[in-house]
N, C-alpha and C. Protein backbone atom coordinates (compact mmCIF):
# COMPACT_ATOMS: atom_id res chain seq x y z
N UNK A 1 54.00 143.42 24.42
CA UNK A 1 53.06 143.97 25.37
C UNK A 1 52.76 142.96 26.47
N UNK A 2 53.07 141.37 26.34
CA UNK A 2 52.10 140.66 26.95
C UNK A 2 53.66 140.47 28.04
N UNK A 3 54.82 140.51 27.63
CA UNK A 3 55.99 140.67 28.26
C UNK A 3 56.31 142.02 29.27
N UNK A 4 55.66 142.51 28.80
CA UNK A 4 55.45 143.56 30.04
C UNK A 4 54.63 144.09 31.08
N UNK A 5 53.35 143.39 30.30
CA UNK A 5 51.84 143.05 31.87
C UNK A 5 52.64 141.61 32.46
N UNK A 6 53.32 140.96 32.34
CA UNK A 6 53.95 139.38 32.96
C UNK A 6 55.11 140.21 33.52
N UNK A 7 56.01 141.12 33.63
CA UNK A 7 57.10 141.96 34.46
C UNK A 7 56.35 142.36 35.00
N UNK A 8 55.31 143.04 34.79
CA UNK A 8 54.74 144.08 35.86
C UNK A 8 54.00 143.11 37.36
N UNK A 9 52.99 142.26 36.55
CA UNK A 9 52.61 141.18 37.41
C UNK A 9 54.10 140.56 38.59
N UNK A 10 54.66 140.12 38.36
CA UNK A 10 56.37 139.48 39.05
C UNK A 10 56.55 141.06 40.15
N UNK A 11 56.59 142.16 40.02
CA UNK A 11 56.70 143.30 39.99
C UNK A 11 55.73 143.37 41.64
N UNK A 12 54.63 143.65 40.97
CA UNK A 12 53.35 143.32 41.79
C UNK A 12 52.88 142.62 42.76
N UNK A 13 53.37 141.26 42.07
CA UNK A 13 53.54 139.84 43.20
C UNK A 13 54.83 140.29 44.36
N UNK A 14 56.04 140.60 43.87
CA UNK A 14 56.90 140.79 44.53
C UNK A 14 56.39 141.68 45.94
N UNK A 15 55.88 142.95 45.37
CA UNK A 15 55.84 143.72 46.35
C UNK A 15 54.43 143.49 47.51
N UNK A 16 53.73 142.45 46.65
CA UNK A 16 52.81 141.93 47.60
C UNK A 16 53.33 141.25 48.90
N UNK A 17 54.17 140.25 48.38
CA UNK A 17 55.12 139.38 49.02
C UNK A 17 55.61 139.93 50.20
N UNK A 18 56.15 141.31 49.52
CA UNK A 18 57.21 142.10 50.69
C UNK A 18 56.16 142.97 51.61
N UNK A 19 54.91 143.16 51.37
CA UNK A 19 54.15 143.69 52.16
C UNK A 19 54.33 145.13 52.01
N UNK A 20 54.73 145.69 50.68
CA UNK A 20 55.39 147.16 50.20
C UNK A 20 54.47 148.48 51.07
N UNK A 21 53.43 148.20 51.29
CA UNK A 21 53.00 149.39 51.82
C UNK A 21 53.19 149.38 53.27
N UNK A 22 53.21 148.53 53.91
CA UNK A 22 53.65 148.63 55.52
C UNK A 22 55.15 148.16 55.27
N UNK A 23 55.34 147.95 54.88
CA UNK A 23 56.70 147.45 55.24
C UNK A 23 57.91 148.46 55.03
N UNK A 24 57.46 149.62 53.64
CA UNK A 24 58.48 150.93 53.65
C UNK A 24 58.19 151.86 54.49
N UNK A 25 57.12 151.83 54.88
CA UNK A 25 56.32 153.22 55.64
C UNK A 25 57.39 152.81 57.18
N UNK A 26 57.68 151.84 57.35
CA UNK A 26 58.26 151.27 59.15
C UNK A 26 59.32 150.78 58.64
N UNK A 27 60.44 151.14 57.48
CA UNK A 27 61.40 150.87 57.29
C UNK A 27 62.17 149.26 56.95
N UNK A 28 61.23 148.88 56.43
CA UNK A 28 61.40 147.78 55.61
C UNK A 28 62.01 146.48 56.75
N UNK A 29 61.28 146.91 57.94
CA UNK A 29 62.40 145.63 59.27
C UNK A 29 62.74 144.44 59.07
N UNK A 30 61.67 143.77 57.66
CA UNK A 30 62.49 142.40 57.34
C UNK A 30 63.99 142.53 56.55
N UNK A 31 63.81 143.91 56.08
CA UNK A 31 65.29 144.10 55.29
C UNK A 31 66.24 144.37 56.24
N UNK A 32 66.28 144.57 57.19
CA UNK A 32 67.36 145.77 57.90
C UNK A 32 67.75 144.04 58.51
N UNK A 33 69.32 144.19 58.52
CA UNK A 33 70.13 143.60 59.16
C UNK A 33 70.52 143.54 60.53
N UNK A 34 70.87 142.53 61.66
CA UNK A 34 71.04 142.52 62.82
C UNK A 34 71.82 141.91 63.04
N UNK A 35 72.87 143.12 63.62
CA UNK A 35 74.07 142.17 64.04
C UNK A 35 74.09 140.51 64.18
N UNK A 36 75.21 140.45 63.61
CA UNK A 36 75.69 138.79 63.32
C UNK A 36 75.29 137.95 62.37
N UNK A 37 74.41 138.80 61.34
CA UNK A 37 74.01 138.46 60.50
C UNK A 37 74.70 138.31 58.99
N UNK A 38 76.27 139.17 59.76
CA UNK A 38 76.85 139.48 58.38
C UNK A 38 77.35 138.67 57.51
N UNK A 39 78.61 138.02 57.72
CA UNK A 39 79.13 136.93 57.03
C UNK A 39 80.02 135.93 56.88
N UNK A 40 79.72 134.64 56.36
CA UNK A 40 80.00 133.57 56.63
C UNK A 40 81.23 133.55 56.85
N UNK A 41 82.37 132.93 58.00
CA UNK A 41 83.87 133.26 57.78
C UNK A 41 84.10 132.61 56.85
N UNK A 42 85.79 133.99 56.89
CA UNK A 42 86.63 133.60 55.07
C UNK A 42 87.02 132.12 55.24
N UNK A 43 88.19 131.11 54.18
CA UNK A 43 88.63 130.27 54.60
C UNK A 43 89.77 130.55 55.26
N UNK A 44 89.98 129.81 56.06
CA UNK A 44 91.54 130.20 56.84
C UNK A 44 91.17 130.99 57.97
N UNK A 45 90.62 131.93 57.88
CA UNK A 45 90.18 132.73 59.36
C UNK A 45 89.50 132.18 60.74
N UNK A 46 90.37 132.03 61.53
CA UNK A 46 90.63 131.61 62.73
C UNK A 46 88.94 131.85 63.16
N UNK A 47 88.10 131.35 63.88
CA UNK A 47 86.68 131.56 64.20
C UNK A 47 86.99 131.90 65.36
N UNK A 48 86.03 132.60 66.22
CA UNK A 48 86.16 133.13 67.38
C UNK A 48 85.79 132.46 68.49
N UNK A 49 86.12 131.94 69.48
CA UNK A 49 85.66 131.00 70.36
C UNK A 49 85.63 132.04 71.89
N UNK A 50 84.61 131.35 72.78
CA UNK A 50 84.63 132.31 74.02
C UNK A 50 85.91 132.57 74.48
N UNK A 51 86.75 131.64 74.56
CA UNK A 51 88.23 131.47 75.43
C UNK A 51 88.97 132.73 74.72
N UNK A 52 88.25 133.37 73.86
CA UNK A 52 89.15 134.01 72.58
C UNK A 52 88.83 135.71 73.24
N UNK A 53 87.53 135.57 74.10
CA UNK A 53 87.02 137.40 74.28
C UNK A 53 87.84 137.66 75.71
N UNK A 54 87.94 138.70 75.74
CA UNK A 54 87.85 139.83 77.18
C UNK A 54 86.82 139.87 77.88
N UNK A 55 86.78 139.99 79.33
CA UNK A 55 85.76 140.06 79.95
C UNK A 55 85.21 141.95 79.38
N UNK A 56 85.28 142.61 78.97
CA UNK A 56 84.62 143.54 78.27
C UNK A 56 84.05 143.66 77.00
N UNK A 57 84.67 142.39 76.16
CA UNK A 57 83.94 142.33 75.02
C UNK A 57 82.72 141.12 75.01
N UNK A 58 82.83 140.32 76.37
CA UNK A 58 82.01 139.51 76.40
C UNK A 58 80.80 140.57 77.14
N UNK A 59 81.17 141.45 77.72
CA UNK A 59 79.87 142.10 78.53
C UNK A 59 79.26 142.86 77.77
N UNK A 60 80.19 143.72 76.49
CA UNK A 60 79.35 144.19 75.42
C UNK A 60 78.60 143.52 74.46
N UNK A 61 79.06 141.94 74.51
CA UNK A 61 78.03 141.27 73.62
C UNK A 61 76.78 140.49 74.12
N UNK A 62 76.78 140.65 75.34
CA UNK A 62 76.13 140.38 76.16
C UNK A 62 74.82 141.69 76.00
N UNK A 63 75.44 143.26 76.32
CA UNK A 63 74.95 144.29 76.56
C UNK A 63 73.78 144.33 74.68
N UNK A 64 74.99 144.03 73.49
CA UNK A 64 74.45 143.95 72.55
C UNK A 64 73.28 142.80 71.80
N UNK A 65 73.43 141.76 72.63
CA UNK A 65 71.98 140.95 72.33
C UNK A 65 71.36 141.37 73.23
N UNK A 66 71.17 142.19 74.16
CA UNK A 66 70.18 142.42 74.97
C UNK A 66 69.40 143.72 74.01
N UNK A 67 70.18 144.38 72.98
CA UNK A 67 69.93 145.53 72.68
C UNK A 67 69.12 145.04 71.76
N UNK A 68 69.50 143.70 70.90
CA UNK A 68 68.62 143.20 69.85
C UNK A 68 67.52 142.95 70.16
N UNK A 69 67.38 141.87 71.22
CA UNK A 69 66.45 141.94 71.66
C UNK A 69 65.06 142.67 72.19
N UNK A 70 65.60 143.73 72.79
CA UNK A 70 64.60 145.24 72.83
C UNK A 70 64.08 145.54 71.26
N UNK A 71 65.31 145.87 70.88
CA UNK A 71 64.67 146.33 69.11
C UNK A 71 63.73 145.17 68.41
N UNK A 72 64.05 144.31 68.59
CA UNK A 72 62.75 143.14 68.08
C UNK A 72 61.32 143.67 68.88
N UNK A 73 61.26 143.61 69.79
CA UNK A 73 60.27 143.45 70.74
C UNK A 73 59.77 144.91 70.69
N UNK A 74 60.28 146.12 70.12
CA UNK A 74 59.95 147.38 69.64
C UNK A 74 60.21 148.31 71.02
N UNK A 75 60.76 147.95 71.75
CA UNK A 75 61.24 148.97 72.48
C UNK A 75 62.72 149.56 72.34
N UNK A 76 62.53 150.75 71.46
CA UNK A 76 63.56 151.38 70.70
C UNK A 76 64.30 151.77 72.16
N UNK A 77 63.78 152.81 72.72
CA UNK A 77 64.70 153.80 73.58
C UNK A 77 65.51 152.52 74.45
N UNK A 78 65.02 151.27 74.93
CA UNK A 78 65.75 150.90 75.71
C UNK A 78 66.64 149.61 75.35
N UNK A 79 66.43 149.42 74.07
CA UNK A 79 67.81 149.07 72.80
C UNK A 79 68.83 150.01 72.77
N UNK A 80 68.42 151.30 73.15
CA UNK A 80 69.45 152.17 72.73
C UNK A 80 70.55 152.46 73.59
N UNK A 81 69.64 151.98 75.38
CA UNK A 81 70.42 152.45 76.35
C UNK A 81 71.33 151.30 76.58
N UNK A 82 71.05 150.04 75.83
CA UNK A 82 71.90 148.91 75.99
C UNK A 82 73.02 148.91 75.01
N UNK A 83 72.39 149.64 73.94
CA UNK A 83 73.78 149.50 73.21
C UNK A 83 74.49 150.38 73.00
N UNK A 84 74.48 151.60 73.95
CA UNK A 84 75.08 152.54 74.54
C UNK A 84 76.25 151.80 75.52
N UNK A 85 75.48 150.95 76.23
CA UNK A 85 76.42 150.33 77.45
C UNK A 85 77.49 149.41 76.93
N UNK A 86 76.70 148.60 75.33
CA UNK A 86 77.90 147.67 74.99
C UNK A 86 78.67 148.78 74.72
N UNK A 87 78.86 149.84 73.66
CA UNK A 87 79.81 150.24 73.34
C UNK A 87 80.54 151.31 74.28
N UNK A 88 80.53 151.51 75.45
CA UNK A 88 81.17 151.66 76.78
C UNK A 88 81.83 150.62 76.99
N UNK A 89 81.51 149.34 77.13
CA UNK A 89 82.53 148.56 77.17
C UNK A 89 83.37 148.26 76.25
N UNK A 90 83.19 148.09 74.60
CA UNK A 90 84.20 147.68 73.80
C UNK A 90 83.84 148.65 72.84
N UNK A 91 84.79 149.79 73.06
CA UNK A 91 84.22 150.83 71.65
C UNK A 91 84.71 150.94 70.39
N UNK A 92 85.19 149.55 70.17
CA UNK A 92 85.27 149.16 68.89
C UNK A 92 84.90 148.15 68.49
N UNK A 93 83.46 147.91 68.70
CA UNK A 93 82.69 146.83 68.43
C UNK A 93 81.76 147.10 66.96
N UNK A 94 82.28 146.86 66.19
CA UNK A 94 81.18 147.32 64.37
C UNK A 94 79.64 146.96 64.73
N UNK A 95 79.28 145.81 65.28
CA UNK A 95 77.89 145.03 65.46
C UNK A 95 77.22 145.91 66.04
N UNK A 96 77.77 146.56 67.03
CA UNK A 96 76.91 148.10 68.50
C UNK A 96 77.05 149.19 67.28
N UNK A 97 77.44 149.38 66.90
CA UNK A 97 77.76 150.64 65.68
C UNK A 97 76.56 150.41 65.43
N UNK A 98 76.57 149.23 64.05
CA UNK A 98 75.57 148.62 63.41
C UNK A 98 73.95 148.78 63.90
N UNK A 99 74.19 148.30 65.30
CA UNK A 99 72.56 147.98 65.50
C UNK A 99 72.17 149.53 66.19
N UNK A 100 73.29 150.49 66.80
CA UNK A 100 73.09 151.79 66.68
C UNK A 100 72.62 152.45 65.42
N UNK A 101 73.08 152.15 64.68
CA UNK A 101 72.16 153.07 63.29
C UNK A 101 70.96 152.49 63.03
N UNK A 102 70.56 151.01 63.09
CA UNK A 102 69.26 150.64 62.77
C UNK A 102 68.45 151.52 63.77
N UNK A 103 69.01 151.33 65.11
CA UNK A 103 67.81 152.12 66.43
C UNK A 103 67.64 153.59 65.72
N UNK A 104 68.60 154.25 65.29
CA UNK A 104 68.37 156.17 65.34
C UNK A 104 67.63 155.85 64.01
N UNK A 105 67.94 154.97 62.96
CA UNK A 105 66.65 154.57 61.45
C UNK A 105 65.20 154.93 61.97
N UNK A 106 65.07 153.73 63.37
CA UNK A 106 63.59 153.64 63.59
C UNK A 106 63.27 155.34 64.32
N UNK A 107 64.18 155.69 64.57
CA UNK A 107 64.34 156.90 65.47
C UNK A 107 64.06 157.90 64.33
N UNK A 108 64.09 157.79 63.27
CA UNK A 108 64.12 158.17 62.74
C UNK A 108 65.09 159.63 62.67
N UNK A 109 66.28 159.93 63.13
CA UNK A 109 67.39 160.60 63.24
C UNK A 109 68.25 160.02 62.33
N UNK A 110 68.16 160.46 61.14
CA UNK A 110 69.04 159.73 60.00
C UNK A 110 70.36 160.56 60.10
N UNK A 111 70.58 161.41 60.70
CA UNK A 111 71.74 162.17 61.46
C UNK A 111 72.90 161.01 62.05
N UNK A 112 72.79 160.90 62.85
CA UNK A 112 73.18 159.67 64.06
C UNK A 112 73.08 157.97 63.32
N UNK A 113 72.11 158.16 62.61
CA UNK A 113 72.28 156.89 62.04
C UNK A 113 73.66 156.89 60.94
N UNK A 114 73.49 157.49 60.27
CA UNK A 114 74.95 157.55 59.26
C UNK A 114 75.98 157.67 60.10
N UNK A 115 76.29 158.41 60.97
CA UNK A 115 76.93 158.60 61.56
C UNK A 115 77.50 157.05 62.24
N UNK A 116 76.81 156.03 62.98
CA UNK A 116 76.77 155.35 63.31
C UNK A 116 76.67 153.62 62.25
N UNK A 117 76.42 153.97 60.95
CA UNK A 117 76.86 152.84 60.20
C UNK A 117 77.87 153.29 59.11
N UNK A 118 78.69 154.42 59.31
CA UNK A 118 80.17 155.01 59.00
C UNK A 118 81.17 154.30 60.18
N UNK A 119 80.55 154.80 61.72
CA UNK A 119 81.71 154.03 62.35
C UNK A 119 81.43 152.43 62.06
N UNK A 120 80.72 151.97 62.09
CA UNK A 120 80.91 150.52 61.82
C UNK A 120 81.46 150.20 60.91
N UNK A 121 81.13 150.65 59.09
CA UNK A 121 81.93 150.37 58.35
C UNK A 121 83.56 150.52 58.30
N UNK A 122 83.89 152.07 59.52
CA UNK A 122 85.35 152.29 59.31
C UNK A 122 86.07 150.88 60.31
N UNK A 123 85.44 150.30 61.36
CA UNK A 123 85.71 149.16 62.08
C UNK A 123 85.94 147.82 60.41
N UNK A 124 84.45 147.80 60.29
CA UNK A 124 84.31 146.71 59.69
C UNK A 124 83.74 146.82 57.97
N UNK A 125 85.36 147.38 56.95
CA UNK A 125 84.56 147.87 55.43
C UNK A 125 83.79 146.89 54.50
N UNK A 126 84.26 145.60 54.88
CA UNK A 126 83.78 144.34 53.84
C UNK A 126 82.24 144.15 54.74
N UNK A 127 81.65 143.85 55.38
CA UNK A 127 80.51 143.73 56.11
C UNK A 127 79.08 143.63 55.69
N UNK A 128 78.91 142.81 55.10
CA UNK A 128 77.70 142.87 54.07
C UNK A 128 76.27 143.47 54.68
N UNK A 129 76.03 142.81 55.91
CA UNK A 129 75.25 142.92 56.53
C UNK A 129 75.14 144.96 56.99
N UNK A 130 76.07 145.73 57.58
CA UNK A 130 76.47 146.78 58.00
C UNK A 130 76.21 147.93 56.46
N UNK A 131 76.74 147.30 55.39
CA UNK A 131 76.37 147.91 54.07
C UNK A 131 74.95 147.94 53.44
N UNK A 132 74.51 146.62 53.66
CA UNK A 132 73.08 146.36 53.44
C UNK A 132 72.35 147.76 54.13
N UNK A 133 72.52 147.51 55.54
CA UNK A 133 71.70 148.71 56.48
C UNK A 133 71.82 149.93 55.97
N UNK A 134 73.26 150.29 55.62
CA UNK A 134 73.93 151.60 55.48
C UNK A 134 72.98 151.85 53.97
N UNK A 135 72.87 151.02 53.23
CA UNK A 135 72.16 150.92 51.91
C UNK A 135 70.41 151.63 52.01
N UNK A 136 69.85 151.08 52.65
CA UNK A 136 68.39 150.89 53.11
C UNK A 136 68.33 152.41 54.05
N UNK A 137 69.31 152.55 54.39
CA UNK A 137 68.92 153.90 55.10
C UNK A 137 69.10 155.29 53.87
N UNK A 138 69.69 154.68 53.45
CA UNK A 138 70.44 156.04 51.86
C UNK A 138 69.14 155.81 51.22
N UNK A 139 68.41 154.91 51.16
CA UNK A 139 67.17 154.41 50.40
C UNK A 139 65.84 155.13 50.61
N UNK A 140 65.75 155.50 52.34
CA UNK A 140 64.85 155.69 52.70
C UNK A 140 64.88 157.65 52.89
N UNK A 141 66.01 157.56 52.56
CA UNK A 141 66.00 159.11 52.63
C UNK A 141 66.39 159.78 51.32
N UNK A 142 65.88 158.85 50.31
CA UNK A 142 65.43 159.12 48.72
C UNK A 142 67.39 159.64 48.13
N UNK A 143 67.84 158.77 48.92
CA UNK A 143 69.73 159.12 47.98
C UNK A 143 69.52 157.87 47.25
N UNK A 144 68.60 157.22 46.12
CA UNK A 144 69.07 156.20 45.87
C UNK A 144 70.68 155.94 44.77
N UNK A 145 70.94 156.66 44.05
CA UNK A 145 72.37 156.04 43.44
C UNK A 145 73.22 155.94 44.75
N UNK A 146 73.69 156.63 45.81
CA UNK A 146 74.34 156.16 46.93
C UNK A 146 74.03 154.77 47.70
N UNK A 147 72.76 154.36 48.18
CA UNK A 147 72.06 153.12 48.18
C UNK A 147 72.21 152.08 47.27
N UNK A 148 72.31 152.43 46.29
CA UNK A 148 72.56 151.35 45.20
C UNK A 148 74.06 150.83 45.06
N UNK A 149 74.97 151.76 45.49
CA UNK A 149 76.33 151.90 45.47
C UNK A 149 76.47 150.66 46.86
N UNK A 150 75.76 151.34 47.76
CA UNK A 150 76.30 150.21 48.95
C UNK A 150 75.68 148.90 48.85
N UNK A 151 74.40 149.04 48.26
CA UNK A 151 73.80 147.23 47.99
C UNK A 151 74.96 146.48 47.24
N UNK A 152 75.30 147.09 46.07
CA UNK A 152 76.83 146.33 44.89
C UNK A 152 77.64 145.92 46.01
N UNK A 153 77.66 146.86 46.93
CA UNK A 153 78.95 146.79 47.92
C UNK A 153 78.97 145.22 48.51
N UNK A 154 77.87 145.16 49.16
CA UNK A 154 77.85 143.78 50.12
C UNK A 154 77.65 142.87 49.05
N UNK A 155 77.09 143.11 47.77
CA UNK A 155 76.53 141.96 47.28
C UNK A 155 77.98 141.87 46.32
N UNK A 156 78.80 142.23 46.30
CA UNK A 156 79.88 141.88 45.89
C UNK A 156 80.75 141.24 46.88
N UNK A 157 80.40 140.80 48.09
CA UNK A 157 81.47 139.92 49.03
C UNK A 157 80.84 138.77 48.64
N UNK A 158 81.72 137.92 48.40
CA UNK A 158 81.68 136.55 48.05
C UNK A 158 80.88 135.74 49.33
N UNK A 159 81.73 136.23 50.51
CA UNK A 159 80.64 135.31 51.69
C UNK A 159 79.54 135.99 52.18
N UNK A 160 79.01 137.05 51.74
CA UNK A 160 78.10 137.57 52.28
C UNK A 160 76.66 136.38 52.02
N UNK A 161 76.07 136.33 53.07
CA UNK A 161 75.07 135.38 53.22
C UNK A 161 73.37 135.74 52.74
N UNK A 162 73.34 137.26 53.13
CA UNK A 162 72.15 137.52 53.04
C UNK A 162 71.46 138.21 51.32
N UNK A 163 71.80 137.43 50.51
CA UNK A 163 71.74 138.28 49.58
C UNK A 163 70.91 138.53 48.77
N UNK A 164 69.97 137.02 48.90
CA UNK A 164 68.77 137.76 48.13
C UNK A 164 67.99 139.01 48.98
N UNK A 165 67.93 139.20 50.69
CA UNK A 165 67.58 140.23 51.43
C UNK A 165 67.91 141.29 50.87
N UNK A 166 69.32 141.35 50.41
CA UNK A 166 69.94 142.70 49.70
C UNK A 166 68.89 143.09 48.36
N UNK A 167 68.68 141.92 47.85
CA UNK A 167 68.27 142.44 46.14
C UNK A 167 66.85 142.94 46.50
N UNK A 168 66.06 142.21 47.59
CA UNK A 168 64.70 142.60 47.49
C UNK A 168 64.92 144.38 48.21
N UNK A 169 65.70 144.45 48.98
CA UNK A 169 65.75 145.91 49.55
C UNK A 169 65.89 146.77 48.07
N UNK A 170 67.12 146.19 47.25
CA UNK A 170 67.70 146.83 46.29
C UNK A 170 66.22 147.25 45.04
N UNK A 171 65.30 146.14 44.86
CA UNK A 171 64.47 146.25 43.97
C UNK A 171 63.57 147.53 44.69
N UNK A 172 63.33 147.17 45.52
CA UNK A 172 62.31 147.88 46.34
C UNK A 172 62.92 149.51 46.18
N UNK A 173 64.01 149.67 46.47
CA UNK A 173 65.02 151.08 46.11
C UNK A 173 64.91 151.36 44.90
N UNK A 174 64.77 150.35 44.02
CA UNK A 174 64.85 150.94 42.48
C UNK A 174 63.50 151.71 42.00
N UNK A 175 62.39 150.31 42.37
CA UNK A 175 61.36 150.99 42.21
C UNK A 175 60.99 152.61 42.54
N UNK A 176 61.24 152.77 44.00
CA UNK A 176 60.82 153.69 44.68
C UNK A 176 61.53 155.32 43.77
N UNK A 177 62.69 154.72 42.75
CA UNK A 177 63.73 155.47 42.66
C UNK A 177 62.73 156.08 40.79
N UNK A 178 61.85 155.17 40.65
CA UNK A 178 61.69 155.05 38.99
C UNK A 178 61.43 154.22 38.16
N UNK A 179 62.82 153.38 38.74
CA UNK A 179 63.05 152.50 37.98
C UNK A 179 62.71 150.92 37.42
N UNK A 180 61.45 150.78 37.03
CA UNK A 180 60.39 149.62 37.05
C UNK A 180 61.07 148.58 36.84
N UNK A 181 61.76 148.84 35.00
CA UNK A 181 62.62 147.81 34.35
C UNK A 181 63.48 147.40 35.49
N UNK A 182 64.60 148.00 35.86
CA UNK A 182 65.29 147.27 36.96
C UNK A 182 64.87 147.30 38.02
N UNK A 183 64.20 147.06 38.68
CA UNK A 183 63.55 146.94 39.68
C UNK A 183 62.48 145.34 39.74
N UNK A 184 62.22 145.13 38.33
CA UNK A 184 61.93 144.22 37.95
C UNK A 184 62.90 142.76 37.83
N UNK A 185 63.99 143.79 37.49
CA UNK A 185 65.33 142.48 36.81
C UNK A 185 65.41 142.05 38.46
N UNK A 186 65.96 143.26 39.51
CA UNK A 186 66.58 142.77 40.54
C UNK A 186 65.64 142.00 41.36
N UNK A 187 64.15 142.24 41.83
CA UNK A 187 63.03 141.56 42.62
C UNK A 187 63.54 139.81 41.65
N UNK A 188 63.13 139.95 40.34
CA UNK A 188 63.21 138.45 39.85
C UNK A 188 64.54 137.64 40.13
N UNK A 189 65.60 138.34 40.08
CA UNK A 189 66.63 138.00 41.16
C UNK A 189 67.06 137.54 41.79
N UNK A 190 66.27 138.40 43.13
CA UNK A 190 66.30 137.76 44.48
C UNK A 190 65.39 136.38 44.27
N UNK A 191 64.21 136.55 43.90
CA UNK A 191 63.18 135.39 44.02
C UNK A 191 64.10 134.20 43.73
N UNK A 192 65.16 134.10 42.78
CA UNK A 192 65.48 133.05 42.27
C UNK A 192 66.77 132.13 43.00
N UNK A 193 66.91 133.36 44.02
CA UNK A 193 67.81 133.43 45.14
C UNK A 193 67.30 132.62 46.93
N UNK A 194 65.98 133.02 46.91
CA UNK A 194 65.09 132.83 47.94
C UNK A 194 64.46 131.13 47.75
C-alpha cells in the first residue's frame, strides 16, 4: 500500500512539474518539437555546411526560422504564412512539414496537421523529433495506442536527442489514456533521464 501512495506521489510530483493542467489544455508546448530539434548526426554522415544549400533552400530556412519564431512568440497565423513561403521555396523540406503540423495542432485543425506530419515523415521516416509531434498530436485527439506507437518510434533511434521530452509526453499520454501503473513507470523514466 505504502508502494503505491509513493507511485502515486512521483505521479503527482511529475505532473506538477509538467504543469498538467495548463500545459494539456494548450497542447503540451514544452513537449511539441521544433524543427532542428531532431537528431544528433549518424557517424559518417557528411554534416551540412552553408556552401552545401541552394539559394532556395537557404531562403526556405531562412522563411522557416522566421516561422519558428512567430510560433514562439504566439502568433500562429503569421508562422503559418512563413512557412507556407518556406515550403514554396523548397517543397521538400521535412522541418516546414514539421513545424506546419505543430501550427494547424495550435490551430487546432488536426485535419491538416496529420496531414502535414505524414508529409514530413514520408521526407524524413527516422526523425525523432517529427514522430514525437506526430505522437502528441495522436495523443491529444484521444488515439492513444497510435501515439504510443510513434513515441517507441523516435525513442527507438539511437541518436534521437530529445528523449526524456518523449517519455514525459508519453507518460502524460498514458495517464490521460488510464493507464496510472505505466504512466508511472514511464514519468519515473524520463525523470531519470532529465
Amino acid at each position: 500500500m505504502n508502494r503505491a501512495l509513493a507511485g502515486n506521489r512521483i505521479v503527482v510530483q511529475w505532473l506538477l512539474r509538467l504543469g498538467f493542467g495548463a500545459a494539456v489544455l494548450t497542447g503540451l508546448a514544452g513537449c511539441a518539437s521544433h524543427p532542428g530539434g531532431a537528431a544528433l548526426p549518424s557517424a559518417g554522415a557528411d554534416i551540412t555546411t552553408e556552401s552545401d544549400l541552394t539559394p532556395a533552400h537557404r531562403l526556405a530556412q531562412t522563411r522557416l526560422d522566421l516561422a519558428v519564431g512567430y510560433y514562439q512568440r504566439g502568433e500562429t497565423k503569421v508562422a503559418l504564412d512563413e512557412v507556407k513561403r518556406a515550403l514554396a521555396s523548397d517543397p521538400n523540406n521535412a522541418e516546414a512539414y514539421n513545424m506546419r503540423g505543430l501550427i494547424y495542432m495550435r490551430l487546432e485543425d488536426y485535419s491538416l496537421a496529420e496531414d502535414s506530419f505524414l508529409r514530413a515523415l514520408a521526407l524524413k521516416p527516422r526523425d525523432g523529433a517529427i514522430l514525437h509531434n506526430y505522437g502528441w498530436m495522436l495523443c491529444q485527439q484521444r488515439k492513444f495506442a497510435q501515439a504510443d506507437a510513434e513515441f517507441r518510434q523516435a525513442l527507438a533511434i539511437p541518436t534521437y536527442g530529445d528523449r526524456a521530452k518523449t517519455l514525459k509526453a508519453q507518460g502524460v499520454c498514458e495517464l490521460q489514456a488510464g493507464d496510472k501503473k505505466q504512466a508511472e513507470a514511464t514519468l519515473a523514466q524520463a525523470y531519470q533521464l532529465d
